[in-house]
PDB file of N, CA and C in Angstrom:
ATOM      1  N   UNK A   1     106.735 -97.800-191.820  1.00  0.00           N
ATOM      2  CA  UNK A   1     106.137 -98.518-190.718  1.00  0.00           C
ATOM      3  C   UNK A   1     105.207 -97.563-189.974  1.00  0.00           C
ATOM      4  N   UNK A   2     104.304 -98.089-189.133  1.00  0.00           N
ATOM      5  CA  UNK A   2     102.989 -97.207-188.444  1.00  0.00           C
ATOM      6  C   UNK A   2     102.920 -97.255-187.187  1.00  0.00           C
ATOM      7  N   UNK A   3     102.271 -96.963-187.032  1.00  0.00           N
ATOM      8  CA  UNK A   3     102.567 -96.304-185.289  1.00  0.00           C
ATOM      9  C   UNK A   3     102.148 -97.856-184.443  1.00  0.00           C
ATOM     10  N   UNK A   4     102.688 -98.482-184.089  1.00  0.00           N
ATOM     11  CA  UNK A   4     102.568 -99.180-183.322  1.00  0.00           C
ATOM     12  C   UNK A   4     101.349 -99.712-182.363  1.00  0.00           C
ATOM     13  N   UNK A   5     100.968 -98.454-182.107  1.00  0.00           N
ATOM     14  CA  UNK A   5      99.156 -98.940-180.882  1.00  0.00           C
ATOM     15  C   UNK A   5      98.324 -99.211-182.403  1.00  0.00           C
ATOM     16  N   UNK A   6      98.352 -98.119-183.457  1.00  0.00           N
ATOM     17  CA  UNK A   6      97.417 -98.042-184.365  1.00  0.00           C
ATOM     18  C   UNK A   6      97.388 -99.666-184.862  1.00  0.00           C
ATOM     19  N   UNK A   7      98.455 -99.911-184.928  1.00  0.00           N
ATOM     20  CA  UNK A   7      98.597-101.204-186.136  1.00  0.00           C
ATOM     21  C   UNK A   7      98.249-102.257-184.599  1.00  0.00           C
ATOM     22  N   UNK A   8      98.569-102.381-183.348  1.00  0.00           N
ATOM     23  CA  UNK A   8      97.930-103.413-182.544  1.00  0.00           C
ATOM     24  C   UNK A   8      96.188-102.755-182.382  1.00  0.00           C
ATOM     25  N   UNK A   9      95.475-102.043-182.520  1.00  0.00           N
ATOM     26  CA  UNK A   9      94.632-101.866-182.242  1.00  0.00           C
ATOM     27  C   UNK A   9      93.531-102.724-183.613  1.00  0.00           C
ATOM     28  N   UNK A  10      94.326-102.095-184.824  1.00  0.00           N
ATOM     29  CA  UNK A  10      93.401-102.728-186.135  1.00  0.00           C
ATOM     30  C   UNK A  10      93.957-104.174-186.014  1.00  0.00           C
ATOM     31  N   UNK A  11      94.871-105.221-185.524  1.00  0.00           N
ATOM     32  CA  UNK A  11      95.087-106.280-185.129  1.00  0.00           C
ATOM     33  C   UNK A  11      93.945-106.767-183.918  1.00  0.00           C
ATOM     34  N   UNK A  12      93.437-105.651-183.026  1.00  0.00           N
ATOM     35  CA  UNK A  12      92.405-106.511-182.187  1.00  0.00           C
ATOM     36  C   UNK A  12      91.157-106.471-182.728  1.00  0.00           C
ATOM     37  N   UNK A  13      90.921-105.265-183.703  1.00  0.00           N
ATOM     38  CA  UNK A  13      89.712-105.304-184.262  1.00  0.00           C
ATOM     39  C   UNK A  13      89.579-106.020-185.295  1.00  0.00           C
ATOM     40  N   UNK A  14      90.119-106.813-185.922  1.00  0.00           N
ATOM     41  CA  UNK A  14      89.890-108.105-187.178  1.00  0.00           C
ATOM     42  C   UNK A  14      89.319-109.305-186.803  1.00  0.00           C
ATOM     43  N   UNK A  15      89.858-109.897-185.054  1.00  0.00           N
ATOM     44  CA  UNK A  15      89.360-111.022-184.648  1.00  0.00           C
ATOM     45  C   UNK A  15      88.212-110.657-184.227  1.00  0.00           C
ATOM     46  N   UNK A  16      87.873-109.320-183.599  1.00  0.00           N
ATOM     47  CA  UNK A  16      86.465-108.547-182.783  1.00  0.00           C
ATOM     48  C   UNK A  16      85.198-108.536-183.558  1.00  0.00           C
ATOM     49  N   UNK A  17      85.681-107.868-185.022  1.00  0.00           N
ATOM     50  CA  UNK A  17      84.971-108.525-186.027  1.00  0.00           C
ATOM     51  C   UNK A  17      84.269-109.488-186.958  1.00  0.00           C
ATOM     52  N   UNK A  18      84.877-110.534-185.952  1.00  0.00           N
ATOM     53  CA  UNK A  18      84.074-112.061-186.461  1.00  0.00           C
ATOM     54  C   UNK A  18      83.063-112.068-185.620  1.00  0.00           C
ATOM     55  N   UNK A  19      82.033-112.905-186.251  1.00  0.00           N
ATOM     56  CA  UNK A  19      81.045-113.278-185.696  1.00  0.00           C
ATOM     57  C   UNK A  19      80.953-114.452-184.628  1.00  0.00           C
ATOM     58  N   UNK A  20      81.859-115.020-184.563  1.00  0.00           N
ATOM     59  CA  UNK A  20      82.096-116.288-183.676  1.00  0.00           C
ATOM     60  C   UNK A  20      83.665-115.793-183.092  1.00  0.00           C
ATOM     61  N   UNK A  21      83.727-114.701-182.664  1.00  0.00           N
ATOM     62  CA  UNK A  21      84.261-113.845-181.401  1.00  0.00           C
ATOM     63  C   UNK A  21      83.908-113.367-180.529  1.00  0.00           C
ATOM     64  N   UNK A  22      84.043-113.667-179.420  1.00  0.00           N
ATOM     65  CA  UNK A  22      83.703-112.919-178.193  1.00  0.00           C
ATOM     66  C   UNK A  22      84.789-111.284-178.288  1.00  0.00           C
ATOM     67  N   UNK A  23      84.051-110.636-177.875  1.00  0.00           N
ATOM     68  CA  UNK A  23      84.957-109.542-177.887  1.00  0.00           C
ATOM     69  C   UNK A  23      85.434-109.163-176.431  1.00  0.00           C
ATOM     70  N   UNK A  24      84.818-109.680-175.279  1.00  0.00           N
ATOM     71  CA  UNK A  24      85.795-109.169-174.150  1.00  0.00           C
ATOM     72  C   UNK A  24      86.318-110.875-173.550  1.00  0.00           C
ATOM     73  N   UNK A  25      86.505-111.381-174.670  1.00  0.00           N
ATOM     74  CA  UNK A  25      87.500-112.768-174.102  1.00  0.00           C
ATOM     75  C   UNK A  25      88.880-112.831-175.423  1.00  0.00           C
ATOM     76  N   UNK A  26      89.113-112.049-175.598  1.00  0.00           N
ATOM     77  CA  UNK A  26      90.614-111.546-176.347  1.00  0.00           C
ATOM     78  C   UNK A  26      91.598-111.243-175.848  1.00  0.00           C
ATOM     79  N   UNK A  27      92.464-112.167-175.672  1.00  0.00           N
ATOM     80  CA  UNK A  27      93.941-111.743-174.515  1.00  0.00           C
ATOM     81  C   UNK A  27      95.153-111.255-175.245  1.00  0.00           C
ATOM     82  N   UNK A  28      96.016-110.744-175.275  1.00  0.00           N
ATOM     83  CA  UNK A  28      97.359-110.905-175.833  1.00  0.00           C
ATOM     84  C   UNK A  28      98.613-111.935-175.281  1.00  0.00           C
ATOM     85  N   UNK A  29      99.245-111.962-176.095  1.00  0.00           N
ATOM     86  CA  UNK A  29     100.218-113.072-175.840  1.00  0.00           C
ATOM     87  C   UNK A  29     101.761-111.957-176.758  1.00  0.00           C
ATOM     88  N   UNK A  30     102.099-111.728-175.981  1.00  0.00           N
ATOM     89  CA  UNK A  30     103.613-110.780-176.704  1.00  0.00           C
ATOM     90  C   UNK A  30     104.772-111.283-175.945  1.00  0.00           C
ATOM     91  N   UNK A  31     105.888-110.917-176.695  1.00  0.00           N
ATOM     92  CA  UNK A  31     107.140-111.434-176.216  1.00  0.00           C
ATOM     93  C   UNK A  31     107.973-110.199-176.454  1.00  0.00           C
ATOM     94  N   UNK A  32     109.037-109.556-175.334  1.00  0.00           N
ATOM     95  CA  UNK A  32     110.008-108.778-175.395  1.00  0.00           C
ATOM     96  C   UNK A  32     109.428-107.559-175.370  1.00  0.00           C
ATOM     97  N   UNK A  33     109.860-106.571-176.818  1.00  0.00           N
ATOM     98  CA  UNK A  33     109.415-105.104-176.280  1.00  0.00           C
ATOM     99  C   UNK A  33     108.035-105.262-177.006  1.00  0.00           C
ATOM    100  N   UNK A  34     107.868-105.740-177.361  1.00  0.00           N
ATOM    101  CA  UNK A  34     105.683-106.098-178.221  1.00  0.00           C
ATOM    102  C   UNK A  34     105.135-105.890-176.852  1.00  0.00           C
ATOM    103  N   UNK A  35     105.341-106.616-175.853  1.00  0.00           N
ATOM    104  CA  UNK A  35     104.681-106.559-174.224  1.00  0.00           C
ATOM    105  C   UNK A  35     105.149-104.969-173.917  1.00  0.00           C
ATOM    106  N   UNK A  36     105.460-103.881-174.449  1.00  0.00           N
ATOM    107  CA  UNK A  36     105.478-102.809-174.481  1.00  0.00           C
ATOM    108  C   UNK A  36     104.221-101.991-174.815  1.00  0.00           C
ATOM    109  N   UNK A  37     104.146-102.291-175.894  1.00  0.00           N
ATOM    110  CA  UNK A  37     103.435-101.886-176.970  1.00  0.00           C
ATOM    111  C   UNK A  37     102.117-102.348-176.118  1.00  0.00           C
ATOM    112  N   UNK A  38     102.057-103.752-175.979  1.00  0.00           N
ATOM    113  CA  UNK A  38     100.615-104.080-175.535  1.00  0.00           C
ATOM    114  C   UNK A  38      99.737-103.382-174.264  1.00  0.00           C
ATOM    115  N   UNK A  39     101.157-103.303-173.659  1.00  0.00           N
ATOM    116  CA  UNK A  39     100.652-102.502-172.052  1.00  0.00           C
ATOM    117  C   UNK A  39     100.585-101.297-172.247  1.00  0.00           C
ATOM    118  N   UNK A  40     101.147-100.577-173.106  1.00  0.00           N
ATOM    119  CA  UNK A  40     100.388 -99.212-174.047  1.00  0.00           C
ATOM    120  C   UNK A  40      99.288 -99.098-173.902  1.00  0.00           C
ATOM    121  N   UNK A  41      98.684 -99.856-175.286  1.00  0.00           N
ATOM    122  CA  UNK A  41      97.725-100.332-175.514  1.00  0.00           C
ATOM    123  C   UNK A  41      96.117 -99.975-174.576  1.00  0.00           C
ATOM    124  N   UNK A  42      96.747-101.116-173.682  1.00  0.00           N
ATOM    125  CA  UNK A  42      95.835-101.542-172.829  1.00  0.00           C
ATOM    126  C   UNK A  42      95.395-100.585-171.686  1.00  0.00           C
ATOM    127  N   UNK A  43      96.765 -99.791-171.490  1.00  0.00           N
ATOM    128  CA  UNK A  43      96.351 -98.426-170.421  1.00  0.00           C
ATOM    129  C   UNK A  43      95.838 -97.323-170.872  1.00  0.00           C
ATOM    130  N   UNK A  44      95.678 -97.210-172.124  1.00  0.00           N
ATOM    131  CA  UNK A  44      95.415 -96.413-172.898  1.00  0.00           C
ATOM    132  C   UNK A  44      93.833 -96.205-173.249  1.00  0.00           C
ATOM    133  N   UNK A  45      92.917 -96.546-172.262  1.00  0.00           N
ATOM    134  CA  UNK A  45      91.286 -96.806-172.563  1.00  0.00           C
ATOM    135  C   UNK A  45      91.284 -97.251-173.962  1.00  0.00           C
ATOM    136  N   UNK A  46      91.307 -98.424-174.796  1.00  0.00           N
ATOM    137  CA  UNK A  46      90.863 -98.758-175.700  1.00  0.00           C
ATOM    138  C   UNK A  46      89.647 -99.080-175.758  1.00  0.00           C
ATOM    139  N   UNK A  47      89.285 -98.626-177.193  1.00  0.00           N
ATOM    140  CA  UNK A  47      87.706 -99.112-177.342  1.00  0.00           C
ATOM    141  C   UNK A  47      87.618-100.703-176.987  1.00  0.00           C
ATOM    142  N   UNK A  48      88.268-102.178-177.634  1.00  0.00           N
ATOM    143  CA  UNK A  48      88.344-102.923-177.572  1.00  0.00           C
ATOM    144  C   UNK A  48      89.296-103.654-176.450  1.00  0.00           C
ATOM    145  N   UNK A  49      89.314-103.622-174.910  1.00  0.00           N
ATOM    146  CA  UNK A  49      90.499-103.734-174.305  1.00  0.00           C
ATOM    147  C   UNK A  49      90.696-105.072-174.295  1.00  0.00           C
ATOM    148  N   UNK A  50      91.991-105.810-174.005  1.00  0.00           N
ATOM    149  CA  UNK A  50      92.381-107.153-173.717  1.00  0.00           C
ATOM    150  C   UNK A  50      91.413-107.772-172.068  1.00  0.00           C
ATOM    151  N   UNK A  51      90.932-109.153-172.726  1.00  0.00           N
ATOM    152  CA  UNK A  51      90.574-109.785-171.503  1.00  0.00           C
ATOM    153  C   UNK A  51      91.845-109.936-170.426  1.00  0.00           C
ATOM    154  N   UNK A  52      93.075-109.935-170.961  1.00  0.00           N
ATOM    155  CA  UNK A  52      93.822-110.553-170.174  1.00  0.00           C
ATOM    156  C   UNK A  52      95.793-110.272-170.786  1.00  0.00           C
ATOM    157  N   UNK A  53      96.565-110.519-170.503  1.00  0.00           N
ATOM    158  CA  UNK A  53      97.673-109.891-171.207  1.00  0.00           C
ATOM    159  C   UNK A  53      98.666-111.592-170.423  1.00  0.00           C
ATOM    160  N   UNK A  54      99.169-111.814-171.427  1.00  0.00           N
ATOM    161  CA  UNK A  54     100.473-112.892-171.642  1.00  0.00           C
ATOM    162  C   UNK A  54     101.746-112.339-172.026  1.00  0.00           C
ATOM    163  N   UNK A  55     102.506-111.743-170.969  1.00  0.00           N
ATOM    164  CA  UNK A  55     104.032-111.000-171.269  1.00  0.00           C
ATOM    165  C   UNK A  55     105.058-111.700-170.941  1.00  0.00           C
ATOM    166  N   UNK A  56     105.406-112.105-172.202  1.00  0.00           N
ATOM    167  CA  UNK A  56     106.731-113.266-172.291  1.00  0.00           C
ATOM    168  C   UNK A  56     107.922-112.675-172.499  1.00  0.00           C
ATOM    169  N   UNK A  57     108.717-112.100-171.579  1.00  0.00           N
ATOM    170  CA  UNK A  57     110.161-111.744-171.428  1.00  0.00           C
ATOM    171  C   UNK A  57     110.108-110.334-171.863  1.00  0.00           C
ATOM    172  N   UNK A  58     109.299-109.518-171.218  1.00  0.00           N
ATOM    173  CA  UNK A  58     109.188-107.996-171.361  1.00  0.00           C
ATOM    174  C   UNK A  58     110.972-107.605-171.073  1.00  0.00           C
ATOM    175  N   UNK A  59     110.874-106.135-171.656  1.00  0.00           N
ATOM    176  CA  UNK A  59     112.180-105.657-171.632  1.00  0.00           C
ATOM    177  C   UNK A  59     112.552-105.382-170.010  1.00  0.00           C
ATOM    178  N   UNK A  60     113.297-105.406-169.296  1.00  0.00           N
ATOM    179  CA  UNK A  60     113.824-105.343-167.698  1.00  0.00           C
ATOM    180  C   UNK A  60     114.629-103.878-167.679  1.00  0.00           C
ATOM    181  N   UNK A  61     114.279-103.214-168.331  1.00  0.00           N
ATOM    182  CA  UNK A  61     115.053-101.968-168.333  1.00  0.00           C
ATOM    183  C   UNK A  61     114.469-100.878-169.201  1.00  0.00           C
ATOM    184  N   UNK A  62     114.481 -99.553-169.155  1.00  0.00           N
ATOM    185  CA  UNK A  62     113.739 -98.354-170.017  1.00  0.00           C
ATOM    186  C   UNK A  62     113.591 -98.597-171.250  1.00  0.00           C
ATOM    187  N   UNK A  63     112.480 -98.515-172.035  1.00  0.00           N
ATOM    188  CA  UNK A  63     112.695 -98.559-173.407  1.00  0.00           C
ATOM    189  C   UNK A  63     113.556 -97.706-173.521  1.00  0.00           C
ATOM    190  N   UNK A  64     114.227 -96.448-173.438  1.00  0.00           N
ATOM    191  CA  UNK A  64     115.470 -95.535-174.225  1.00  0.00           C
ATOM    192  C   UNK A  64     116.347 -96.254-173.904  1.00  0.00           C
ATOM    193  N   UNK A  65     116.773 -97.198-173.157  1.00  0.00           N
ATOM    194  CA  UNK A  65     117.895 -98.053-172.558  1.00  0.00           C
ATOM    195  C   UNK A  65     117.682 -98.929-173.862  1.00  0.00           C
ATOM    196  N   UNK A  66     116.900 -99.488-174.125  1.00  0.00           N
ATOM    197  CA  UNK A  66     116.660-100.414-175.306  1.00  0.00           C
ATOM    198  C   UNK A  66     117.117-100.343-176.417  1.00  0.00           C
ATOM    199  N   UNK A  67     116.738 -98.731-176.939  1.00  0.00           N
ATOM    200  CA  UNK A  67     116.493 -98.219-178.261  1.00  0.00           C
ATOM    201  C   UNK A  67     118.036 -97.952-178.431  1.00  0.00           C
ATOM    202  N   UNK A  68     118.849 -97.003-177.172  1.00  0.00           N
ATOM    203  CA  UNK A  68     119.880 -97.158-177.581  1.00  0.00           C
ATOM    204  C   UNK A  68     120.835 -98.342-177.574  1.00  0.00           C
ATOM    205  N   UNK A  69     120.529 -99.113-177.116  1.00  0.00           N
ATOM    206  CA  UNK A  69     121.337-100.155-176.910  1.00  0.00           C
ATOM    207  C   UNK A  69     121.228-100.971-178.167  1.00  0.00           C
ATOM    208  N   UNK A  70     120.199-101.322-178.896  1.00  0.00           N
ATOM    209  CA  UNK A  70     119.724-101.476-180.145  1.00  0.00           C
ATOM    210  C   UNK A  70     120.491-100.680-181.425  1.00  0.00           C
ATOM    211  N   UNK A  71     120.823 -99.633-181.284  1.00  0.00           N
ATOM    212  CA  UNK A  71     121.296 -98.727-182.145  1.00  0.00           C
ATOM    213  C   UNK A  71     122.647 -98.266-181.919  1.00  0.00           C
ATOM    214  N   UNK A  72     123.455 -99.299-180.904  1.00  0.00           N
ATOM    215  CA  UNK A  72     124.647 -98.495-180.893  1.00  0.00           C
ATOM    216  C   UNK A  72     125.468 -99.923-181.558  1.00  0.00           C
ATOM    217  N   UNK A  73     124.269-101.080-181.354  1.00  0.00           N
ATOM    218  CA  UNK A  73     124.745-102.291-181.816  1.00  0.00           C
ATOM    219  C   UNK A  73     124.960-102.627-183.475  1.00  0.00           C
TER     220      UNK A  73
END
């Protein structure tokens, strides 16, 4: 598996790449720890940034709270 921003970043650049795309009207829509990843992403000066961000039930606690909690399960 790949690094996570890398693989959402070549995910924003496929739709950016159409010709009947706007490129600064591209929002995300994520659910759980993905709304992690996205707000990464997005703080992260991307070349391509999100018009807008849709975070559906982000994690309420540290990702290491997550990861272990994930892994002890």
């Amino acid at each position: 598996m790949g690094n996570p921003l890398d693989e959402l970043a070549g995910a924003v650049r496929t739709p950016a790449g159409q010709p009947f795309v706007r490129q600064g009207r591209i929002f995300a829509l994520t659910n759980s720890e993905r709304a992690l990843h996205a707000l990464n992403y997005q703080v992260g000066s991307p070349t391509l940034p999100f018009a807008g961000l849709v975070l559906t039930a982000p994690p309420g606690r540290p990702v290491g709270s997550v990861a272990r909690a994930q892994l002890a399960a």
